[in-house]
Protein backbone atom coordinates (compact mmCIF):
# COMPACT_ATOMS: atom_id res chain seq x y z
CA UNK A 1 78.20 133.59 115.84
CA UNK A 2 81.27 132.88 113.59
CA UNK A 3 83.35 132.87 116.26
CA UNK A 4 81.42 129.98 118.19
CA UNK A 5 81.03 127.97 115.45
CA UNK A 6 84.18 125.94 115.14
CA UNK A 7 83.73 125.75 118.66
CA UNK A 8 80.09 123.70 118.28
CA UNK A 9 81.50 121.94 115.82
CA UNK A 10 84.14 120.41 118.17
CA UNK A 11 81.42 119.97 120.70
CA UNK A 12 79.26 117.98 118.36
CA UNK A 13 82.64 116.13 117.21
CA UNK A 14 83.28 115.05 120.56
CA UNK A 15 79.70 114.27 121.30
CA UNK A 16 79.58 112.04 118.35
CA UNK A 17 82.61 110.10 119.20
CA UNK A 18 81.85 109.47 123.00
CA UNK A 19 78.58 108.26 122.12
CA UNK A 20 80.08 105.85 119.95
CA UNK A 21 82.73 105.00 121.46
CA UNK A 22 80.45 104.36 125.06
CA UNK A 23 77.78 102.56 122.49
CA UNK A 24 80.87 99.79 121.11
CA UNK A 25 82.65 99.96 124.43
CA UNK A 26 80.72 100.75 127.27
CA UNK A 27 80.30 97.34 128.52
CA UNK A 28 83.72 96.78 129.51
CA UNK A 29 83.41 99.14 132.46
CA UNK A 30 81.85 95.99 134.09
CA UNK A 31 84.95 93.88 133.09
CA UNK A 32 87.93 93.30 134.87
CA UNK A 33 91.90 93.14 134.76
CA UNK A 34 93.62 90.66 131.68
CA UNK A 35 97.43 89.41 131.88
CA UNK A 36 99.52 92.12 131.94
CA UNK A 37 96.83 94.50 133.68
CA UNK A 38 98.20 92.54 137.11
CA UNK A 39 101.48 93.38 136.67
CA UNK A 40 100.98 97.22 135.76
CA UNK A 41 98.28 97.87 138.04
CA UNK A 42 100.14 99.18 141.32
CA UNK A 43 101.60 101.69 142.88
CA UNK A 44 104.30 103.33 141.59
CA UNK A 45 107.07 105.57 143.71
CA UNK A 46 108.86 108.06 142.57
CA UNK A 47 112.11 106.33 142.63
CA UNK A 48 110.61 103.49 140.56
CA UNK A 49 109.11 106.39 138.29
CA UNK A 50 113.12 107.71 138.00
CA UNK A 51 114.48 104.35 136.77
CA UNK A 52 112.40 103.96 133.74
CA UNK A 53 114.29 106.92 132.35
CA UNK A 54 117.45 105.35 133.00
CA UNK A 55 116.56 101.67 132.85
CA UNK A 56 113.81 99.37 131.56
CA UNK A 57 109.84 99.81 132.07
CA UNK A 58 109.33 97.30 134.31
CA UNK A 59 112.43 95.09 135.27
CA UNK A 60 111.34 93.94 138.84
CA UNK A 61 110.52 90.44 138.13
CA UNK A 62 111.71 89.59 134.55
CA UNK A 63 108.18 89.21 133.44
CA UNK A 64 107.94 91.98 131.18
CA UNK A 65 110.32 92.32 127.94
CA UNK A 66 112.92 95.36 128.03
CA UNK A 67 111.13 98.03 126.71
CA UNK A 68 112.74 101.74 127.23
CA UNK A 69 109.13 103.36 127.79
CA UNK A 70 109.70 106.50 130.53
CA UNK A 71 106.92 108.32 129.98
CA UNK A 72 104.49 105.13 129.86
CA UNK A 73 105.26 104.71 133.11
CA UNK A 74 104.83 108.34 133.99
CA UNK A 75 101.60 107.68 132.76
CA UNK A 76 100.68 104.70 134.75
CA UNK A 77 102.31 106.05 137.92
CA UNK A 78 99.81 108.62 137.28
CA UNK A 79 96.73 106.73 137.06
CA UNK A 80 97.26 104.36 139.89
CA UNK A 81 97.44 108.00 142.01
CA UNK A 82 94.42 109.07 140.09
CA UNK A 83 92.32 105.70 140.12
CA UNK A 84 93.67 103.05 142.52
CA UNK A 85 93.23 99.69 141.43
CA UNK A 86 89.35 99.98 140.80
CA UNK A 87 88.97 98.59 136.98
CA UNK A 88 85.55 100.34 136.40
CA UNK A 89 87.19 103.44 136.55
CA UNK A 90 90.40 102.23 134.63
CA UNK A 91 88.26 100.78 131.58
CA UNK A 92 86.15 104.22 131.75
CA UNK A 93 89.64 105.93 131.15
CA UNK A 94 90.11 103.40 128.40
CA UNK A 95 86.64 104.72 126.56
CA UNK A 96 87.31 108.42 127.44
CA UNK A 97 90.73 108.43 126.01
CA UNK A 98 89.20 106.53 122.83
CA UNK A 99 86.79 108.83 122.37
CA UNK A 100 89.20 111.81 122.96
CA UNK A 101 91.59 109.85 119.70
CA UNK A 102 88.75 109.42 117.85
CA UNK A 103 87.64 112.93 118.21
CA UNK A 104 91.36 114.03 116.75
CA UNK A 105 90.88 111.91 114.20
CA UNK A 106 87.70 113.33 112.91
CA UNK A 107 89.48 116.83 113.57
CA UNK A 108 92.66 116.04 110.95
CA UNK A 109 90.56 114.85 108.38
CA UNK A 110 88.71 117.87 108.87
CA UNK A 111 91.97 119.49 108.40
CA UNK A 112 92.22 117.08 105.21
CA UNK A 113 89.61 119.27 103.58
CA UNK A 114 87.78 115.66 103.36
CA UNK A 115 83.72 116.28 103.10
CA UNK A 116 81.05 115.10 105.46
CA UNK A 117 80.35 111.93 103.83
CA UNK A 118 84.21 110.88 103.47
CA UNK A 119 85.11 112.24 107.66
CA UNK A 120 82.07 110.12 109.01
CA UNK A 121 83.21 106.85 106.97
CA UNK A 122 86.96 107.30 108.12
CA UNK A 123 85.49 108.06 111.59
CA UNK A 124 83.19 104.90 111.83
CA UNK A 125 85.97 102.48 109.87
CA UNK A 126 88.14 103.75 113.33
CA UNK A 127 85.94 103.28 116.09
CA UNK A 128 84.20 99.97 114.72
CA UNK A 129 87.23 98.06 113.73
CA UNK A 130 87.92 94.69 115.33
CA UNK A 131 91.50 95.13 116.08
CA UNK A 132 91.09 98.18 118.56
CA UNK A 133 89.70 96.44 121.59
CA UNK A 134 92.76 94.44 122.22
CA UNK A 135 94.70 96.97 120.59
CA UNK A 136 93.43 100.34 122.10
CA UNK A 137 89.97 99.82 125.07
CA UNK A 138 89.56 96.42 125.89
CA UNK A 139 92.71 95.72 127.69
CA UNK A 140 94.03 98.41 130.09
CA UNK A 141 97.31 97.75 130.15
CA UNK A 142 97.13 98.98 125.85
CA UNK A 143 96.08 102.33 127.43
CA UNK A 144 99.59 103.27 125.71
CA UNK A 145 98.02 102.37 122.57
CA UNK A 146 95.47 105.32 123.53
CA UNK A 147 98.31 107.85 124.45
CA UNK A 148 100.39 107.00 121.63
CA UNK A 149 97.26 108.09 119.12
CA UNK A 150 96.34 110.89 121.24
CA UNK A 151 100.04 112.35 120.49
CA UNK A 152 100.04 111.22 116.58
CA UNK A 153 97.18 112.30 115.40
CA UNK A 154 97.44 115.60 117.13
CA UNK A 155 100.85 115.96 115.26
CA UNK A 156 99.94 114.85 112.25
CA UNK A 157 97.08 117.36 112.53
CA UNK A 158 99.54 119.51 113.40
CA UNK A 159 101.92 119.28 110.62
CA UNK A 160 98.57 119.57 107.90
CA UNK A 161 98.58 123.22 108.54
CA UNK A 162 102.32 123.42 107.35
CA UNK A 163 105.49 123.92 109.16
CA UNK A 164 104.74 127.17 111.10
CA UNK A 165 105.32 125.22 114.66
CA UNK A 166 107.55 122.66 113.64
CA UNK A 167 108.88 123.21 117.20
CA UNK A 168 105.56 121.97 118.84
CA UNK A 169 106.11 119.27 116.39
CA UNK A 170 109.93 117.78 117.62
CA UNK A 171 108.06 118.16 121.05
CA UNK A 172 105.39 115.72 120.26
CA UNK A 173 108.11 113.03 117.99
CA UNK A 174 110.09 112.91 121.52
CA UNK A 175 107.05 112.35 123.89
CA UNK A 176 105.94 109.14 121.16
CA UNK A 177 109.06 108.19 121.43
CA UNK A 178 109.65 108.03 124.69
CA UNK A 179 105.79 106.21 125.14
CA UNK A 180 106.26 103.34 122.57
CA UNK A 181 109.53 102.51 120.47
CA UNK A 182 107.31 102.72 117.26
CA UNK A 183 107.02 106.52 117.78
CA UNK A 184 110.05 106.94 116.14
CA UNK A 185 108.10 106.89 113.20
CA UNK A 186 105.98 109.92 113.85
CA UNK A 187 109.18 112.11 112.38
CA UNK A 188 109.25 110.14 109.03
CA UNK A 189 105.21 110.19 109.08
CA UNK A 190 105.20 114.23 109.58
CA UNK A 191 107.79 114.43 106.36
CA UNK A 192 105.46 112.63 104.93
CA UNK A 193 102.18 114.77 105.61
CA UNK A 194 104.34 117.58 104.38
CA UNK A 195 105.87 115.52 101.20
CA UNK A 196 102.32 114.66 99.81
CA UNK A 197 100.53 118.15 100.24
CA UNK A 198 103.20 119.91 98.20
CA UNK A 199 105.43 121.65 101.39
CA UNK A 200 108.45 121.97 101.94
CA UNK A 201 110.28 120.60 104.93
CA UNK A 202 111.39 123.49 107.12
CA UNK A 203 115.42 122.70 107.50
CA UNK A 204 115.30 123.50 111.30
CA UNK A 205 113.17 120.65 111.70
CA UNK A 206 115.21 118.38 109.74
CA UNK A 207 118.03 118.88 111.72
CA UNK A 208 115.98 118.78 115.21
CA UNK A 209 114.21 115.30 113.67
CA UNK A 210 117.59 113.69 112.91
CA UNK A 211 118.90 114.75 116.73
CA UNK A 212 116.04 113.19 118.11
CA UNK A 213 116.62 110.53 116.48
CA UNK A 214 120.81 110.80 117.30
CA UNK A 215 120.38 111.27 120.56
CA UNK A 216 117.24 108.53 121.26
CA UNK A 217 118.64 105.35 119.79
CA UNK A 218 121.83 105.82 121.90
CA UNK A 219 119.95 106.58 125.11
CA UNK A 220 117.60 103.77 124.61
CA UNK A 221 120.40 101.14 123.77
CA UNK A 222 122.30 102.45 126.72
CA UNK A 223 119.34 102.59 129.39
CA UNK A 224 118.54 98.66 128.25
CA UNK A 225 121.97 97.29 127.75
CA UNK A 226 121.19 96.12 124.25
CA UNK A 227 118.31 96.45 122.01
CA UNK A 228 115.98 95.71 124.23
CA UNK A 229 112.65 94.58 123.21
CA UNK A 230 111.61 90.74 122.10
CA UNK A 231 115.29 89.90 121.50
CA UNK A 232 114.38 86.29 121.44
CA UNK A 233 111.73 86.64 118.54
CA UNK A 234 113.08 85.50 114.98
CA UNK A 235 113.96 89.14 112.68
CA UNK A 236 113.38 86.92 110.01
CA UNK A 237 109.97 85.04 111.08
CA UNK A 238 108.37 88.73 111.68
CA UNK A 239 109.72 90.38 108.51
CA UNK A 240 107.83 87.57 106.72
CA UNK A 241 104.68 88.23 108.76
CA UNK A 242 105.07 91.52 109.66
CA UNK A 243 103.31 92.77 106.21
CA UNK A 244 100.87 90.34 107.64
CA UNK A 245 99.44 93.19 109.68
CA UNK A 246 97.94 95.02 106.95
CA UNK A 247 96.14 92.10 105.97
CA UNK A 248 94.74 91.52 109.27
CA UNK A 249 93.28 95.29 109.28
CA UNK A 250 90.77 93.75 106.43
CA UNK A 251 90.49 90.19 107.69
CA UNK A 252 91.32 90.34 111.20
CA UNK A 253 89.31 87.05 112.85
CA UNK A 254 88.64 85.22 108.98
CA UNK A 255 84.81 84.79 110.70
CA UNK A 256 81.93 85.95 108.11
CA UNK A 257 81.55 89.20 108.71
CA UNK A 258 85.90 90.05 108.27
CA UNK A 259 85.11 88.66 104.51
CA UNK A 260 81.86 90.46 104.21
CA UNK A 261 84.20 93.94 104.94
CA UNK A 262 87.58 92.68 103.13
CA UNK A 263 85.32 92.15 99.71
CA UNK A 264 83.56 95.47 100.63
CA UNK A 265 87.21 97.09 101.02
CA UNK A 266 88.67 95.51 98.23
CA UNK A 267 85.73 97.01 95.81
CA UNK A 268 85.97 100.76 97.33
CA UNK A 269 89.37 100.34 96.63
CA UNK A 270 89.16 98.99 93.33
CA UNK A 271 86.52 101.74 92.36
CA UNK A 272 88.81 104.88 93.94
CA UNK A 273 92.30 103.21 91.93
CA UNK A 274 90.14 102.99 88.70
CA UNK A 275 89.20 106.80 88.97
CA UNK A 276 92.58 107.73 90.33
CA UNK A 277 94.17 108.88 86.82
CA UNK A 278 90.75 110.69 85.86
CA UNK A 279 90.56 113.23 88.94
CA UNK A 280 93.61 115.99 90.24
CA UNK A 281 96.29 115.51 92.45
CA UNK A 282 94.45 116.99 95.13
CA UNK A 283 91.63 114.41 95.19
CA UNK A 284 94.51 111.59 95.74
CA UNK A 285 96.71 113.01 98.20
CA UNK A 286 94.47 111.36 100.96
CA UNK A 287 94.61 107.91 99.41
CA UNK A 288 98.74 108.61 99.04
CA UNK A 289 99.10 109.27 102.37
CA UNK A 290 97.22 106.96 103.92
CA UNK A 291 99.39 104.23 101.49
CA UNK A 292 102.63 106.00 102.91
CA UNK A 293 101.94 106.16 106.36
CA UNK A 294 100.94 102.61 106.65
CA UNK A 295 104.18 101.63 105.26
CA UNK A 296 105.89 104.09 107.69
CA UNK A 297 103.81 102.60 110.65
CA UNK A 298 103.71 99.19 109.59
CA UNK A 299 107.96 98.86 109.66
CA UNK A 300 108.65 99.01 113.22
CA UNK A 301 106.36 95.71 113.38
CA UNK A 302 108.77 93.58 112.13
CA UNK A 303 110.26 93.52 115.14
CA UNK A 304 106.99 92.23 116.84
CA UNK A 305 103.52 92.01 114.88
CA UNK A 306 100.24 91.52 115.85
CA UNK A 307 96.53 92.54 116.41
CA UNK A 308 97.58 94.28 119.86
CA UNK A 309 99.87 96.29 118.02
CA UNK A 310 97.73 97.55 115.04
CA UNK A 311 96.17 101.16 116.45
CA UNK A 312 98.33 102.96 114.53
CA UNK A 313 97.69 100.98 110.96
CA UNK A 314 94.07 101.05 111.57
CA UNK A 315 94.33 105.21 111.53
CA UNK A 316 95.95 104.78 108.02
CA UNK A 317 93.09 102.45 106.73
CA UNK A 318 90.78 105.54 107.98
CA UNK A 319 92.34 107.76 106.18
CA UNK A 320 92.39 105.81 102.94
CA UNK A 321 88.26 105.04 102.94
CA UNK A 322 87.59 108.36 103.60
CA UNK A 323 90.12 109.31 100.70
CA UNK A 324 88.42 106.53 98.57
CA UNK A 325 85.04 108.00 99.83
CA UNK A 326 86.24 111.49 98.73
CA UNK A 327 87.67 110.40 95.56
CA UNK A 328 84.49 108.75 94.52
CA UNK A 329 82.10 111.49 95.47
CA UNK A 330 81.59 113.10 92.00
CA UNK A 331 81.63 109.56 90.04
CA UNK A 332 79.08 107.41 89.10
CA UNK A 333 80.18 105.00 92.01
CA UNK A 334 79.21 107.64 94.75
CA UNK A 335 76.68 106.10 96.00
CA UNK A 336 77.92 102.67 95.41
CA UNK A 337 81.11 103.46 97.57
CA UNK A 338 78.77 104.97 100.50
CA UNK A 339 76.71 101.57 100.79
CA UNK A 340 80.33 99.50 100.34
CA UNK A 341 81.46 101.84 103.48
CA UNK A 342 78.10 100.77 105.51
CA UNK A 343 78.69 97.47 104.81
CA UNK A 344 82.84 97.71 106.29
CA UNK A 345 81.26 99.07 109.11
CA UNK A 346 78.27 96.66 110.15
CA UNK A 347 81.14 93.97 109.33
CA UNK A 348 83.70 95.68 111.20
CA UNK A 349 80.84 96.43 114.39
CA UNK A 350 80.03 92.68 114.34
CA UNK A 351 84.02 91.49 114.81
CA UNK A 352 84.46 94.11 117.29
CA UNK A 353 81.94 93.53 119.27
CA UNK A 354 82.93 89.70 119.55
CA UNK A 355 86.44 90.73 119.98
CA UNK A 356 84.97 93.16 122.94
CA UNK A 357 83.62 89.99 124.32
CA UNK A 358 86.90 88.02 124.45
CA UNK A 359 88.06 90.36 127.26
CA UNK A 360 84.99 89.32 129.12
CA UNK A 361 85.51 88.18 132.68
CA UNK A 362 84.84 84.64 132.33
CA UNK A 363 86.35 84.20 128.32
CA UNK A 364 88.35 81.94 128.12
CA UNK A 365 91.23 83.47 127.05
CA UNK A 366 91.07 85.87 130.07
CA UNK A 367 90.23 82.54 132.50
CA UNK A 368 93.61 80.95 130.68
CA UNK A 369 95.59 84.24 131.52
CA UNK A 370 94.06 84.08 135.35
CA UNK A 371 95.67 80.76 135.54
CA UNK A 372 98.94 81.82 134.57
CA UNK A 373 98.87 84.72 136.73
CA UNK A 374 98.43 82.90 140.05
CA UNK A 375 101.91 81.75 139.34
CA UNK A 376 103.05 84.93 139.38
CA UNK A 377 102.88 85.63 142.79
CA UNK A 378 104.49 88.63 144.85
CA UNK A 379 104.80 90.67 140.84
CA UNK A 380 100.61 91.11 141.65
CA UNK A 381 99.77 93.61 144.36
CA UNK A 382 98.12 91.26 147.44
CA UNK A 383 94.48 93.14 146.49
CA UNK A 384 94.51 92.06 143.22
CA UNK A 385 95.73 88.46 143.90
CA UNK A 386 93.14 88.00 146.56
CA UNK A 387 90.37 89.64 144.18
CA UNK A 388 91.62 87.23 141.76
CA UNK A 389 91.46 83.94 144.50
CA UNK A 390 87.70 84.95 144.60
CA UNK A 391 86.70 85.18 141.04
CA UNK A 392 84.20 82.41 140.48
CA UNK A 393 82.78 82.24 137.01
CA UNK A 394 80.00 79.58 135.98
């Protein structure tokens, strides 16, 4: 019976998160393909699959920037053999693989020694909050977004049972990589898992980090014949904005219900920073690491910010309620904090599930992105571009 129960709690983990995650996302199995999804969904051969590692994504038609993203397109090669081009099963990948990332989630903070009260609020702050559909199950294309928290959160998970398979670790920091150039970060991040909890860095993995890291940067600037990336956008403009991000993860649409969670946020906060000095180390670590790790996360975005870009910054402001949550548990604010959470997450559910909406068919945002896309012409497979001649919308 011992034996099985770590085993039912993983069930009822994963339970819990796919009904959620079906509950807040379930609709967009009905919805279709967005922008980018035309350009991505095809066919891929093998020779095109060989390139990425040696060249850029997606360099056919100069529509996409340079990204060096190999295994991304491993990935999509692999779903378009899987799944065709039918977008009900595409968007039910999108919900599966959410579910899966928010089951991982719920695992590490498991692993966080965080109780009941403080795993559920970090879970529900991470499945409600307003940023993810664009950023993680709304828009297919993102399902990088999904792949790139599958393989974070399982390392940093990882790395909170100490160094013992650092190995598996520099495995997982070069498969990020290699999915989005802000997985570079996941070596710093694990350092800093490691850092907070009081253990030391294993020196193997040090010097396996910094050759990742050695060897990557070369290979990428070599495969793309430059940096790569938005090399028109303005350094400057995003590293003014850029911290921007971190705002938008309490006040993402500045509607009603974004100020009805940023106040609620700002008080759970204020509560868990005024008991900080009264409680041991042990009871902040969470808080600290959540604070380091969205630094970590948030740097790479000054190169290019924004809500479709926030997946991994919304996993650090999970971590830090359920910290706050934990913190708070034994105070006079207990049960304070727990309503404060309920109300971040009826906000947060009320956002998302307009933000859900903007990937509707017939939004207009996705009717102003059809448009644009017609002029695309021989970059969209002919059964997409004639699925798109007859869409008709009210």
């Amino acid at each position: 019976m011992i034996a099985r129960a770590p085993r039912v709690r993983i069930f009822f983990v994963c339970a819990l998160s796919l009904a959620g995650s079906v509950l807040l996302y379930g609709r967009t199995l009905t919805y279709g393909f967005d922008w980018d999804d035309y350009h991505f969904m095809r066919s891929y051969t093998l020779t095109e699959v060989g390139r990425a590692w040696s060249g850029p994504w997606d360099a056919r038609d100069h529509l996409e920037a340079p990204f060096y993203r190999p295994v991304t397109i491993v990935f999509y090669a692999g779903r378009a053999w899987l799944f065709g081009l039918h977008p009900m099963a595409l968007h039910a990948l999108s919900v599966l693989l959410f579910a899966m990332a928010a089951s991982v989630l719920i695992l590490w903070l498991c692993r966080l020694e965080l109780s009941r009260p403080a795993v559920l609020a970090g879970a529900l702050v991470f499945l409600t909050h307003p940023v993810m559909p664009a950023s993680a199950v709304a828009w297919v294309t993102n399902q990088m977004h999904l792949l790139e928290l599958l393989l974070v959160m399982s390392a940093l998970s990882l790395a909170t049972d100490g160094p013992r398979r650092w190995p598996w670790l520099v495995v997982l920091q070069i498969v990020t990589a290699l999915v989005k150039e802000d997985g570079i970060m996941l070596g710093p991040a694990v350092a800093a898992v490691w850092i907070v909890r009081g253990i030391s860095l294993p020196r193997r993995w040090i010097f396996a980090s910094a050759a990742v890291v050695l060897i990557y940067l070369p290979l990428r600037t070599w495969a793309l014949g430059g940096i790569g990336g938005f090399e028109g956008a303005s350094l400057m403009r995003n590293a003014v904005y850029g911290p921007l991000n971190v705002l938008r993860l309490v006040d993402g649409s500045l509607n009603s219900a974004d100020r009805f969670a940023t106040l609620a946020l700002l008080a759970i906060g204020s509560f868990a920073v005024w008991h900080v000095w009264r409680v041991r180390w042990l009871a902040v670590q969470p808080l600290v690491l959540a604070a380091t790790l969205l630094g970590l996360f948030n740097a790479p975005l000054i190169f290019a910010s924004g809500p479709t870009r926030s997946q991994l910054l919304v996993v650090c402001l999970a971590v830090g309620v359920a910290g706050a949550v934990q913190l708070l548990e034994h105070t006079r604010q207990r049960v304070t904090s727990l309503v404060l959470v309920a109300v971040v997450v009826l906000a947060f559910a009320v956002s998302n599930w307009a933000a859900v909406n903007r990937f509707a068919p017939c939004a207009a945002d996705v009717l102003s992105h059809d448009h644009a896309v017609r002029a695309w012409g021989d970059a969209v497979p002919l059964a997409l571009r004639d699925e798109l001649a007859r869409k008709v919308c009210p």
